[in-house]
PDB file of N, CA and C in Angstrom:
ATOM      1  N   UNK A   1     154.375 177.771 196.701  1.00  0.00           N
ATOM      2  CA  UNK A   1     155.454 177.116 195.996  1.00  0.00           C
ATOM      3  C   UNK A   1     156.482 178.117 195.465  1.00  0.00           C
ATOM      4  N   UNK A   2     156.271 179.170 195.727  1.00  0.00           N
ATOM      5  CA  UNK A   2     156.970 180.001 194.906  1.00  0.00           C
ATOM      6  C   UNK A   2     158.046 180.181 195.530  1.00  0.00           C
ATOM      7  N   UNK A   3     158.135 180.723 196.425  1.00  0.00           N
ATOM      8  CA  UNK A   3     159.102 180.258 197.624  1.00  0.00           C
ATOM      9  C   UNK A   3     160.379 179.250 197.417  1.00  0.00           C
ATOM     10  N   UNK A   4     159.438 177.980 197.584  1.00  0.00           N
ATOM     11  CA  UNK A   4     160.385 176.655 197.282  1.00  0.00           C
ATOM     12  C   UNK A   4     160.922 176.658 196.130  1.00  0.00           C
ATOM     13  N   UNK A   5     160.638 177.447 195.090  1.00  0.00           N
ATOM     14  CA  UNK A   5     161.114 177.252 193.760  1.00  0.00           C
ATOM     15  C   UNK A   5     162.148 178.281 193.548  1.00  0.00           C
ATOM     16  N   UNK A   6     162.450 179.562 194.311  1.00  0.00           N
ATOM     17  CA  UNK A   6     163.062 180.591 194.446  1.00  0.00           C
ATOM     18  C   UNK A   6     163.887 179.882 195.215  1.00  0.00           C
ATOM     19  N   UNK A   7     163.923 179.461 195.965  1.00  0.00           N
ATOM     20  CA  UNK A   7     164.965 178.965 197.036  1.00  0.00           C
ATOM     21  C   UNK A   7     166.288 177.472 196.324  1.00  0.00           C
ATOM     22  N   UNK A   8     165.451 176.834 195.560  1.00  0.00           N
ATOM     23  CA  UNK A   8     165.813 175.733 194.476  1.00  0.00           C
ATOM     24  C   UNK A   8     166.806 176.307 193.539  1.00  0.00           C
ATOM     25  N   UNK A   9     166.051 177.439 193.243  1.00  0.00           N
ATOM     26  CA  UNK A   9     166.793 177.950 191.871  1.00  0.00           C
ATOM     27  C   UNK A   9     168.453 179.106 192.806  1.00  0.00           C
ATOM     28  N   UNK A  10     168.451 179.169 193.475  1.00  0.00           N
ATOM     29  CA  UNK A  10     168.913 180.318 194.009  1.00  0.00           C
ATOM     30  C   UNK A  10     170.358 179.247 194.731  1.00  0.00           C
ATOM     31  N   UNK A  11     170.137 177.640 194.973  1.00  0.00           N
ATOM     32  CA  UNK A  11     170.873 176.699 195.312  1.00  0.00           C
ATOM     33  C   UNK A  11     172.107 176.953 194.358  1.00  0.00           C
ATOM     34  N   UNK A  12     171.715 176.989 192.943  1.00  0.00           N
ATOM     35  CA  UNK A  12     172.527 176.295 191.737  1.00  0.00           C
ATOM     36  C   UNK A  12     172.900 178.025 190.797  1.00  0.00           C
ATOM     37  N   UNK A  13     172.402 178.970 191.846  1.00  0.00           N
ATOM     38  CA  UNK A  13     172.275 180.053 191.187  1.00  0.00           C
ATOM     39  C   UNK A  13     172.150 180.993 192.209  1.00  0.00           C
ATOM     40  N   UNK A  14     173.621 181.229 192.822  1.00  0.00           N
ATOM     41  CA  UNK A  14     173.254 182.429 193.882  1.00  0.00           C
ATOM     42  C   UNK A  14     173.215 183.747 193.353  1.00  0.00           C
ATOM     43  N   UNK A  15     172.341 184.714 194.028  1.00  0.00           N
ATOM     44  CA  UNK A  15     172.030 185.430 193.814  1.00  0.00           C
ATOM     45  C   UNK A  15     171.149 186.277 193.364  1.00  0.00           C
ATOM     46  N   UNK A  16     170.385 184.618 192.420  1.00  0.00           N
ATOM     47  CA  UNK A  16     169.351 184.941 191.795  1.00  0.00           C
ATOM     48  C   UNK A  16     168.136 186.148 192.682  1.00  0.00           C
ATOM     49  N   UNK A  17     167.763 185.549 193.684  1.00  0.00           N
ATOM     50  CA  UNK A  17     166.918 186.456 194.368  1.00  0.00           C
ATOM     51  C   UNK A  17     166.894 187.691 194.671  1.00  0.00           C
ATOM     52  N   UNK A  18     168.038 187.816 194.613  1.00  0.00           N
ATOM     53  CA  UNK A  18     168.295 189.416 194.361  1.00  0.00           C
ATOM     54  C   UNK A  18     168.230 189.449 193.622  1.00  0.00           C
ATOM     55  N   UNK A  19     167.776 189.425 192.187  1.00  0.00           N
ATOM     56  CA  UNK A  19     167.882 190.027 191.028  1.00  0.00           C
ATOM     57  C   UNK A  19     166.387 190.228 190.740  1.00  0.00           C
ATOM     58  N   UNK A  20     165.391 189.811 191.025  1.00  0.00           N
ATOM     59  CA  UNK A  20     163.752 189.868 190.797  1.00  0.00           C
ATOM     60  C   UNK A  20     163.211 191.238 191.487  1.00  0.00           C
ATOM     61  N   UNK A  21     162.874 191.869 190.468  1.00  0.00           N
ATOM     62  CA  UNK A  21     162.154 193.143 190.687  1.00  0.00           C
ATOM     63  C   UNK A  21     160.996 193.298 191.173  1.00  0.00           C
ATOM     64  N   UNK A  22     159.819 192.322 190.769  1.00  0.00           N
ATOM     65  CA  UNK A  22     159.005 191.969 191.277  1.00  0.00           C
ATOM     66  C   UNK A  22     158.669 190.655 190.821  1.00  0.00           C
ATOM     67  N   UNK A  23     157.149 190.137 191.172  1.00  0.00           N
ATOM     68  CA  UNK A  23     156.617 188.957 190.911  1.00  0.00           C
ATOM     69  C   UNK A  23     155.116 189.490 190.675  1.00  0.00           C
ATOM     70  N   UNK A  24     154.199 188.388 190.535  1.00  0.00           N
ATOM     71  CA  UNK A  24     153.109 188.327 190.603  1.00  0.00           C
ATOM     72  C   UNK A  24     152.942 186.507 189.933  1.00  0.00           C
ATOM     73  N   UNK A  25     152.047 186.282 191.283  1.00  0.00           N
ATOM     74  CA  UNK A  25     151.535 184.534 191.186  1.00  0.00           C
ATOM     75  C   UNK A  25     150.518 184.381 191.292  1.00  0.00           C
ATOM     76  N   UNK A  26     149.510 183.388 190.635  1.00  0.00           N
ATOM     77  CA  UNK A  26     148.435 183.329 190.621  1.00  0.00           C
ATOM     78  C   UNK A  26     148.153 181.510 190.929  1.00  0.00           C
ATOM     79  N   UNK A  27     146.750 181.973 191.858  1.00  0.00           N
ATOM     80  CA  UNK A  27     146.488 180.290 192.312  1.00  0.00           C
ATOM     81  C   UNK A  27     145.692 179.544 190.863  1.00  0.00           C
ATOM     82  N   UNK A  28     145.556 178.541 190.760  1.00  0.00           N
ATOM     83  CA  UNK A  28     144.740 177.901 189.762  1.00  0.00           C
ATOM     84  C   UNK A  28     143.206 178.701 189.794  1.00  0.00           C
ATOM     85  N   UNK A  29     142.730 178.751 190.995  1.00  0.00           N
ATOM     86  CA  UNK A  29     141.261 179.665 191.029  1.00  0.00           C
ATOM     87  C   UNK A  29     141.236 180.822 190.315  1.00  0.00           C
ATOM     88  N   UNK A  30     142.456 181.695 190.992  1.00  0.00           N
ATOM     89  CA  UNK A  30     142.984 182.858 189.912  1.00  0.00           C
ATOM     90  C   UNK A  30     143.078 182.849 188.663  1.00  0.00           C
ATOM     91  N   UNK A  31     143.598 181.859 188.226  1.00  0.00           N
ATOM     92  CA  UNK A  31     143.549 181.669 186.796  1.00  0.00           C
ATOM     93  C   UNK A  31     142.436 181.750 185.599  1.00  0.00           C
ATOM     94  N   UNK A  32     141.787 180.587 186.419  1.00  0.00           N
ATOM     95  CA  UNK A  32     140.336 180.382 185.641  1.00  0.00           C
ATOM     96  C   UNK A  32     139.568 181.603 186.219  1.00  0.00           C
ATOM     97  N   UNK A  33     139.345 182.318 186.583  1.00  0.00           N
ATOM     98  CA  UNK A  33     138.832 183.996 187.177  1.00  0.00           C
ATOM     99  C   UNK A  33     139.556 184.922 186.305  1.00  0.00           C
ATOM    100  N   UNK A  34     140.861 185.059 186.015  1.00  0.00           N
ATOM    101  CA  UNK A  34     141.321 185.719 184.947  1.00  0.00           C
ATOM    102  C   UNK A  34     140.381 185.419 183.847  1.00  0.00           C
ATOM    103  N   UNK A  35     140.205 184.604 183.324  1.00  0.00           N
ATOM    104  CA  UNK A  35     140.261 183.739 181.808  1.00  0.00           C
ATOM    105  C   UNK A  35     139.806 182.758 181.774  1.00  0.00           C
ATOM    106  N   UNK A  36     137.653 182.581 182.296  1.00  0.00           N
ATOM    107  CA  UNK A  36     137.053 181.432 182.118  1.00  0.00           C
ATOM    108  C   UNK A  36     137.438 180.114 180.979  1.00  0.00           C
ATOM    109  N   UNK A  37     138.180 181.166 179.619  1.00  0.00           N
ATOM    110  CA  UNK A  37     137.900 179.291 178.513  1.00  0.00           C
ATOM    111  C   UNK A  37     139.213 178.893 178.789  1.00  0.00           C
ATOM    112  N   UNK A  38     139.691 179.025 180.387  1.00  0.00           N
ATOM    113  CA  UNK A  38     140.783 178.127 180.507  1.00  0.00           C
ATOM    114  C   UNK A  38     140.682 176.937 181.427  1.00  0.00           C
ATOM    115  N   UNK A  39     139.125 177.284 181.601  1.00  0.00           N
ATOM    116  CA  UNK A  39     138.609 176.157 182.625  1.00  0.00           C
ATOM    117  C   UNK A  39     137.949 174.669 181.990  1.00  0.00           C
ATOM    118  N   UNK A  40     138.678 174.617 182.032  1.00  0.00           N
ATOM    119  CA  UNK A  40     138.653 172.233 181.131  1.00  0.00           C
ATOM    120  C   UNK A  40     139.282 172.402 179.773  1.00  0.00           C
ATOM    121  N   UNK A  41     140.514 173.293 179.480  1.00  0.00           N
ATOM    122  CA  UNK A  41     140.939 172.992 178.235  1.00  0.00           C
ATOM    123  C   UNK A  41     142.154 173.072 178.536  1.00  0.00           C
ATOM    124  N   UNK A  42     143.007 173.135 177.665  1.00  0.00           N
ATOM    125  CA  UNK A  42     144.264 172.753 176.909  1.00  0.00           C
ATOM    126  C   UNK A  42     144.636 174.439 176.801  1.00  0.00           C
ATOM    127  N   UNK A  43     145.317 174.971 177.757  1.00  0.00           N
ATOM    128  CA  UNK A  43     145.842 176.347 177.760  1.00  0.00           C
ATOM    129  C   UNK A  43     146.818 176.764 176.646  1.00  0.00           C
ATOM    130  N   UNK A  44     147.431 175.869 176.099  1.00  0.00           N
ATOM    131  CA  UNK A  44     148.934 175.754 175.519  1.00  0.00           C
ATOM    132  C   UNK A  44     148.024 175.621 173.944  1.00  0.00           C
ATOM    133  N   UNK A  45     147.676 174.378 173.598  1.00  0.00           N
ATOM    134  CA  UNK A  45     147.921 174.668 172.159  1.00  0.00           C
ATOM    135  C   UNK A  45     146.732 173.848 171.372  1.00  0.00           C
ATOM    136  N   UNK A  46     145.227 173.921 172.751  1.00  0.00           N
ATOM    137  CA  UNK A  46     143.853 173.301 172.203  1.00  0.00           C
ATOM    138  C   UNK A  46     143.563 172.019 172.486  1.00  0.00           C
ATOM    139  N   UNK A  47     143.125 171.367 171.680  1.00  0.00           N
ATOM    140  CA  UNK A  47     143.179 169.935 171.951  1.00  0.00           C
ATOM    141  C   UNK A  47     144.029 168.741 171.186  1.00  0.00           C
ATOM    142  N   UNK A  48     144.446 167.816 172.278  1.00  0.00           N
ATOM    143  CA  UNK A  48     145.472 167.175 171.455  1.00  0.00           C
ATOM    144  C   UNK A  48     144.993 166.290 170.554  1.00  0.00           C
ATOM    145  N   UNK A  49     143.889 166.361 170.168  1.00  0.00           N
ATOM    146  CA  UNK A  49     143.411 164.936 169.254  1.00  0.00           C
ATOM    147  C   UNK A  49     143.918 165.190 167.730  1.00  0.00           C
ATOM    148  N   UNK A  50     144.300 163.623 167.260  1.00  0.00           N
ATOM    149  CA  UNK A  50     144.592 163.392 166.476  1.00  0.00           C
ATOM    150  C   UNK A  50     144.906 164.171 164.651  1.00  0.00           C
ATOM    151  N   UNK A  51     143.775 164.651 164.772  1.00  0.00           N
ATOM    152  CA  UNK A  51     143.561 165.786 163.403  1.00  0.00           C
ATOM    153  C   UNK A  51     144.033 166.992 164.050  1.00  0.00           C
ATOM    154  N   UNK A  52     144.162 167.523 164.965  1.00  0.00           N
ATOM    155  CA  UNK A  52     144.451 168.801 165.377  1.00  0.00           C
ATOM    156  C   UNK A  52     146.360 168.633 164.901  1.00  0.00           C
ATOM    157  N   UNK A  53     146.506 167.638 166.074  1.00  0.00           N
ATOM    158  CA  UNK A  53     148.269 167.660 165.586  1.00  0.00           C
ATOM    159  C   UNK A  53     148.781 166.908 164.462  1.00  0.00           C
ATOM    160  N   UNK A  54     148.345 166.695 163.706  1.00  0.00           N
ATOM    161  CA  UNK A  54     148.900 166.331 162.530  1.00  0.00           C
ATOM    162  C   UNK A  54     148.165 168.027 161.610  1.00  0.00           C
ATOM    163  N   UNK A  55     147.263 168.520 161.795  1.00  0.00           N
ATOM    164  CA  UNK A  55     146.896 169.839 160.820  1.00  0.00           C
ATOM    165  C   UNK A  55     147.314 171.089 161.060  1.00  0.00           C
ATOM    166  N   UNK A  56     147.809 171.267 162.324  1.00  0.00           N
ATOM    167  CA  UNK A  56     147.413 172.489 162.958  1.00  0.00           C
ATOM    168  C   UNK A  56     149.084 173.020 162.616  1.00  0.00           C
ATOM    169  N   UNK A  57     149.243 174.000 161.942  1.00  0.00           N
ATOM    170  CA  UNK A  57     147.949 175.522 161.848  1.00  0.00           C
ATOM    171  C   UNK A  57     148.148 174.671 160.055  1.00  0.00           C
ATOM    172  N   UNK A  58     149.101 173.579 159.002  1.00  0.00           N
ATOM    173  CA  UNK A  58     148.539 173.837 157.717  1.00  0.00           C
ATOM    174  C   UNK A  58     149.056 172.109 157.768  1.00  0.00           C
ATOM    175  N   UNK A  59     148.347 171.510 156.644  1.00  0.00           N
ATOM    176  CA  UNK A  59     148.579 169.883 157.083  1.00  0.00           C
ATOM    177  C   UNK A  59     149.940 169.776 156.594  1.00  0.00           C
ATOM    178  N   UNK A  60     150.220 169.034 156.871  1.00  0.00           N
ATOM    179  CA  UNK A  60     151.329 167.835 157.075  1.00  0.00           C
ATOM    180  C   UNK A  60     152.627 168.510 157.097  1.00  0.00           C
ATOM    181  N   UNK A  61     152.487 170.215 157.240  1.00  0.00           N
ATOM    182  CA  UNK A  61     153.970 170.507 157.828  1.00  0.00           C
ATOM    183  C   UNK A  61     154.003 171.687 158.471  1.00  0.00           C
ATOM    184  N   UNK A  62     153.314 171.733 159.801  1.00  0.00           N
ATOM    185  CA  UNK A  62     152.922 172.382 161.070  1.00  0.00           C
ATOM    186  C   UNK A  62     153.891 173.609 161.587  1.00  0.00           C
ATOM    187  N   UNK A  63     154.926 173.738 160.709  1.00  0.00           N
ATOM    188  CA  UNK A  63     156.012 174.841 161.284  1.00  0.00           C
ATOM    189  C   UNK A  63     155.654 175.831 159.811  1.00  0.00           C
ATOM    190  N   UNK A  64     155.180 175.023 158.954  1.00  0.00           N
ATOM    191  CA  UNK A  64     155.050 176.062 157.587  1.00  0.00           C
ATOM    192  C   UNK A  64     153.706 177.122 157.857  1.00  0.00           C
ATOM    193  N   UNK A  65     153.714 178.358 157.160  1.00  0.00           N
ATOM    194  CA  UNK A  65     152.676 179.104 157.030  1.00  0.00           C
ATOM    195  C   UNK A  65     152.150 179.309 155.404  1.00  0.00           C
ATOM    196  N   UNK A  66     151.063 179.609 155.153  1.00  0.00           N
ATOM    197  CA  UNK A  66     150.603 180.231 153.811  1.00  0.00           C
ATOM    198  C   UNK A  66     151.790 181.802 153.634  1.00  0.00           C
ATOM    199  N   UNK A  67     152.295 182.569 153.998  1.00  0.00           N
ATOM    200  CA  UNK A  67     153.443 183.615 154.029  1.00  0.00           C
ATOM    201  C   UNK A  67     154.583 182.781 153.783  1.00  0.00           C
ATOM    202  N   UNK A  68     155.262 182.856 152.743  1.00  0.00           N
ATOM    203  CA  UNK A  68     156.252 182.183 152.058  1.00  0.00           C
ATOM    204  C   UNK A  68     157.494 182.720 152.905  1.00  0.00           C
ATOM    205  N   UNK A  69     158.747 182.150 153.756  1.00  0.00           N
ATOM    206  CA  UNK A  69     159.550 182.725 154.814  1.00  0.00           C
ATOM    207  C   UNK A  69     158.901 183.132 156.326  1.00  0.00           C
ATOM    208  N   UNK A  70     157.642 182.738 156.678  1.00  0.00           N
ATOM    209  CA  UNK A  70     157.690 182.437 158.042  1.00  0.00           C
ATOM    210  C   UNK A  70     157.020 181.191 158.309  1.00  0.00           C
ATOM    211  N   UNK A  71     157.248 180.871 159.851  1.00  0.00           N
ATOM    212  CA  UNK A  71     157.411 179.704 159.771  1.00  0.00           C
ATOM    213  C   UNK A  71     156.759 179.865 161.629  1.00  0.00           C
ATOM    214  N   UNK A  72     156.421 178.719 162.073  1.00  0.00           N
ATOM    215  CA  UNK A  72     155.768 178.699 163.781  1.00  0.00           C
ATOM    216  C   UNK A  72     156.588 177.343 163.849  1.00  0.00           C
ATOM    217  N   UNK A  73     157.241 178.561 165.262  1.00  0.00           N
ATOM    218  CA  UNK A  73     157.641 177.530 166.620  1.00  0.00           C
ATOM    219  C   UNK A  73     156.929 177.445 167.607  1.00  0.00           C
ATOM    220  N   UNK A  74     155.699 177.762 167.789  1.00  0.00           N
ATOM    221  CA  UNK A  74     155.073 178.072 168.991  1.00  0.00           C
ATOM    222  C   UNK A  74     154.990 176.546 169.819  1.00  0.00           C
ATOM    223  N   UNK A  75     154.708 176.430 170.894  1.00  0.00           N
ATOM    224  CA  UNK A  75     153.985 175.347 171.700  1.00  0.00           C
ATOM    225  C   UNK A  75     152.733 175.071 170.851  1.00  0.00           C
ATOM    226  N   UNK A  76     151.865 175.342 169.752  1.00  0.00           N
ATOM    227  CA  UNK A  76     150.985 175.081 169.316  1.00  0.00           C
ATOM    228  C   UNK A  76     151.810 173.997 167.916  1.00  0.00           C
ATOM    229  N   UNK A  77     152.767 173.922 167.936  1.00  0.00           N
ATOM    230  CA  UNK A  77     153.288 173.211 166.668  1.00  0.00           C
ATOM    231  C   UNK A  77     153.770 172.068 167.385  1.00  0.00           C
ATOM    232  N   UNK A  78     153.916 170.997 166.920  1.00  0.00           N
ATOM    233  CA  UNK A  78     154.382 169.935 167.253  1.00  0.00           C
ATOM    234  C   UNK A  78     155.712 169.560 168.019  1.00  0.00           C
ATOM    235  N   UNK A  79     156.306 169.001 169.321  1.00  0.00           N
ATOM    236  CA  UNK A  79     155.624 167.990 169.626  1.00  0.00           C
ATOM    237  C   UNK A  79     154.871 168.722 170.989  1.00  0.00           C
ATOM    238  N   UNK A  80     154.692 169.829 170.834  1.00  0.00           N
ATOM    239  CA  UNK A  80     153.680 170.515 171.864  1.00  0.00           C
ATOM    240  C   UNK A  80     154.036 170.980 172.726  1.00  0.00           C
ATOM    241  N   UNK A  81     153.275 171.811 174.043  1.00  0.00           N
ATOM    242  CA  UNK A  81     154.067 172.328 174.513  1.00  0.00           C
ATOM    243  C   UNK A  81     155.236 171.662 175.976  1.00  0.00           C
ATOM    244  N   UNK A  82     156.137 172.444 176.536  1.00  0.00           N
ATOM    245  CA  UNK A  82     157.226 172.172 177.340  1.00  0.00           C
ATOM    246  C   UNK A  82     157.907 172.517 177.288  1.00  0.00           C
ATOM    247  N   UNK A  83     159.381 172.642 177.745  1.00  0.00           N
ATOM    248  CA  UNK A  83     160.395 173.114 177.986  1.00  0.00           C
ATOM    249  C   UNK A  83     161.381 172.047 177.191  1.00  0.00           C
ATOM    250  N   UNK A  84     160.931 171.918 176.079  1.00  0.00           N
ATOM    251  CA  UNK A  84     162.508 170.952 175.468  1.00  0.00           C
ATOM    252  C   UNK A  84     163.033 171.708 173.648  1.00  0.00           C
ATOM    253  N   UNK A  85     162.638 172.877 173.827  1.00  0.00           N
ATOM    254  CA  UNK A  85     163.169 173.569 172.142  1.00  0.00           C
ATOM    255  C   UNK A  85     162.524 172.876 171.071  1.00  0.00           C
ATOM    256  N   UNK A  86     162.220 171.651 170.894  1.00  0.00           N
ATOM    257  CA  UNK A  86     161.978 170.887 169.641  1.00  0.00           C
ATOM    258  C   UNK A  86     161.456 171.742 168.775  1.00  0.00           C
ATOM    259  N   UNK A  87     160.082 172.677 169.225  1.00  0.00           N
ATOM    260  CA  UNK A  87     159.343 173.278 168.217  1.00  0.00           C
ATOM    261  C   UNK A  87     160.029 174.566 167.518  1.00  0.00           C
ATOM    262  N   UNK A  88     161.096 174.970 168.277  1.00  0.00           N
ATOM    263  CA  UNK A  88     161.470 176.180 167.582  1.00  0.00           C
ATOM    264  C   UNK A  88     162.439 175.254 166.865  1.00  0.00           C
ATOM    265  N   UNK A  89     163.398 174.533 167.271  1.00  0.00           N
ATOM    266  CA  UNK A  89     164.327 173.498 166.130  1.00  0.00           C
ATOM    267  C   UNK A  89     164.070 172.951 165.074  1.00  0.00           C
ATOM    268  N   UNK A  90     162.438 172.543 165.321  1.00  0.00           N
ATOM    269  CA  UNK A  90     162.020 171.701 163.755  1.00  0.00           C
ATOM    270  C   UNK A  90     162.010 172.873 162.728  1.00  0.00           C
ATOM    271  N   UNK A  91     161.072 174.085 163.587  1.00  0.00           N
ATOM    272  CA  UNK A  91     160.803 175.440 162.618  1.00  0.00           C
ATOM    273  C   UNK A  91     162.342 175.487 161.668  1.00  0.00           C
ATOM    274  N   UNK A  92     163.299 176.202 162.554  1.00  0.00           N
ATOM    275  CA  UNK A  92     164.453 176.180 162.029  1.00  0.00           C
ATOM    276  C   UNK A  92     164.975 175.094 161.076  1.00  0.00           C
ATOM    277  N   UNK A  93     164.602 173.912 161.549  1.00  0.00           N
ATOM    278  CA  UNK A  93     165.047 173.327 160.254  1.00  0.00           C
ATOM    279  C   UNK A  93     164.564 173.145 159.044  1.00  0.00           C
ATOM    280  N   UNK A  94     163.273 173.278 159.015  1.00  0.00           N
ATOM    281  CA  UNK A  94     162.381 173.619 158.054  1.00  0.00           C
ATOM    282  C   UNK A  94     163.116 175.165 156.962  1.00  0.00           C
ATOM    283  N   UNK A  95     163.285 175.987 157.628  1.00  0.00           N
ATOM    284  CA  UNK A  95     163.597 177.289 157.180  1.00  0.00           C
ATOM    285  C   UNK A  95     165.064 176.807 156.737  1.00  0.00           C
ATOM    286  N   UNK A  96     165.774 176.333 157.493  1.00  0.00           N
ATOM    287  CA  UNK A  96     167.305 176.325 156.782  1.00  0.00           C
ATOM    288  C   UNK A  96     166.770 175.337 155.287  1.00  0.00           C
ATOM    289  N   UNK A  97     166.106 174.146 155.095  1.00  0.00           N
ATOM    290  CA  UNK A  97     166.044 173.409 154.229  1.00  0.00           C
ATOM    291  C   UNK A  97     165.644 174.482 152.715  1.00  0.00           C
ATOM    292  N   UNK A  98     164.543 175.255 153.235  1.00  0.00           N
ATOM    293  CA  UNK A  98     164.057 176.288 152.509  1.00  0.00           C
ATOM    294  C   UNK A  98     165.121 177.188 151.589  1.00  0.00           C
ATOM    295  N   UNK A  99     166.143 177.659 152.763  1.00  0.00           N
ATOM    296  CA  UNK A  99     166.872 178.755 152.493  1.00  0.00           C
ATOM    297  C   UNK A  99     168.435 177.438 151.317  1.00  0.00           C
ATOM    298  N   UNK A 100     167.943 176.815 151.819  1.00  0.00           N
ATOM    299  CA  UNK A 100     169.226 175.694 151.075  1.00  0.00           C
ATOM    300  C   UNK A 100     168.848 175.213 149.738  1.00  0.00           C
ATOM    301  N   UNK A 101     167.573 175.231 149.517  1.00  0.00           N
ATOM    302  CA  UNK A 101     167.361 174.621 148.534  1.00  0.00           C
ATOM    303  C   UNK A 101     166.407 175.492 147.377  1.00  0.00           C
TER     304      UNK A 101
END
């Protein structure tokens, strides 16, 4: 797939391919061979049940830390992981409310 995805991206973005220095891809087998406790879990951010995402990492406001001025955007903070910013945005807004008030 890597291929097809280089070739996709390179449509809307010439040149791109020339610009990659190297690579390295790994099959799903590879993966779990890297790094057995990734075999039947939740790579990103554990398990999604119920008490986890409403607690995780401090209850009821998941971008806050016990360190007064930092704050988690990770894929482990809510609404989990993907490619859509939310978690670093909520962080941030959390911190601006902080810094505002």
């Amino acid at each position: 797939m890597t291929d097809r995805i280089e070739r996709q991206v390179e449509r809307f973005a010439p040149g791109f391919r020339q610009r990659i220095l190297s690579r390295h891809k790994m099959s799903p087998a590879d993966f779990q061979q890297y790094n057995p406790s990734y075999i039947g879990g939740d790579i990103v951010g554990g398990s999604n049940v119920w008490q986890q995402i409403l607690a995780r990492p401090t209850l009821l406001n998941p971008y806050s830390t016990p360190v007064k001025g930092w704050y988690l955007c990770s894929a482990s903070t809510p609404p989990g992981g993907g490619v859509h910013g939310m978690c670093g945005y909520n962080a941030a807004t959390l911190a601006l409310k902080h810094v505002t008030t």
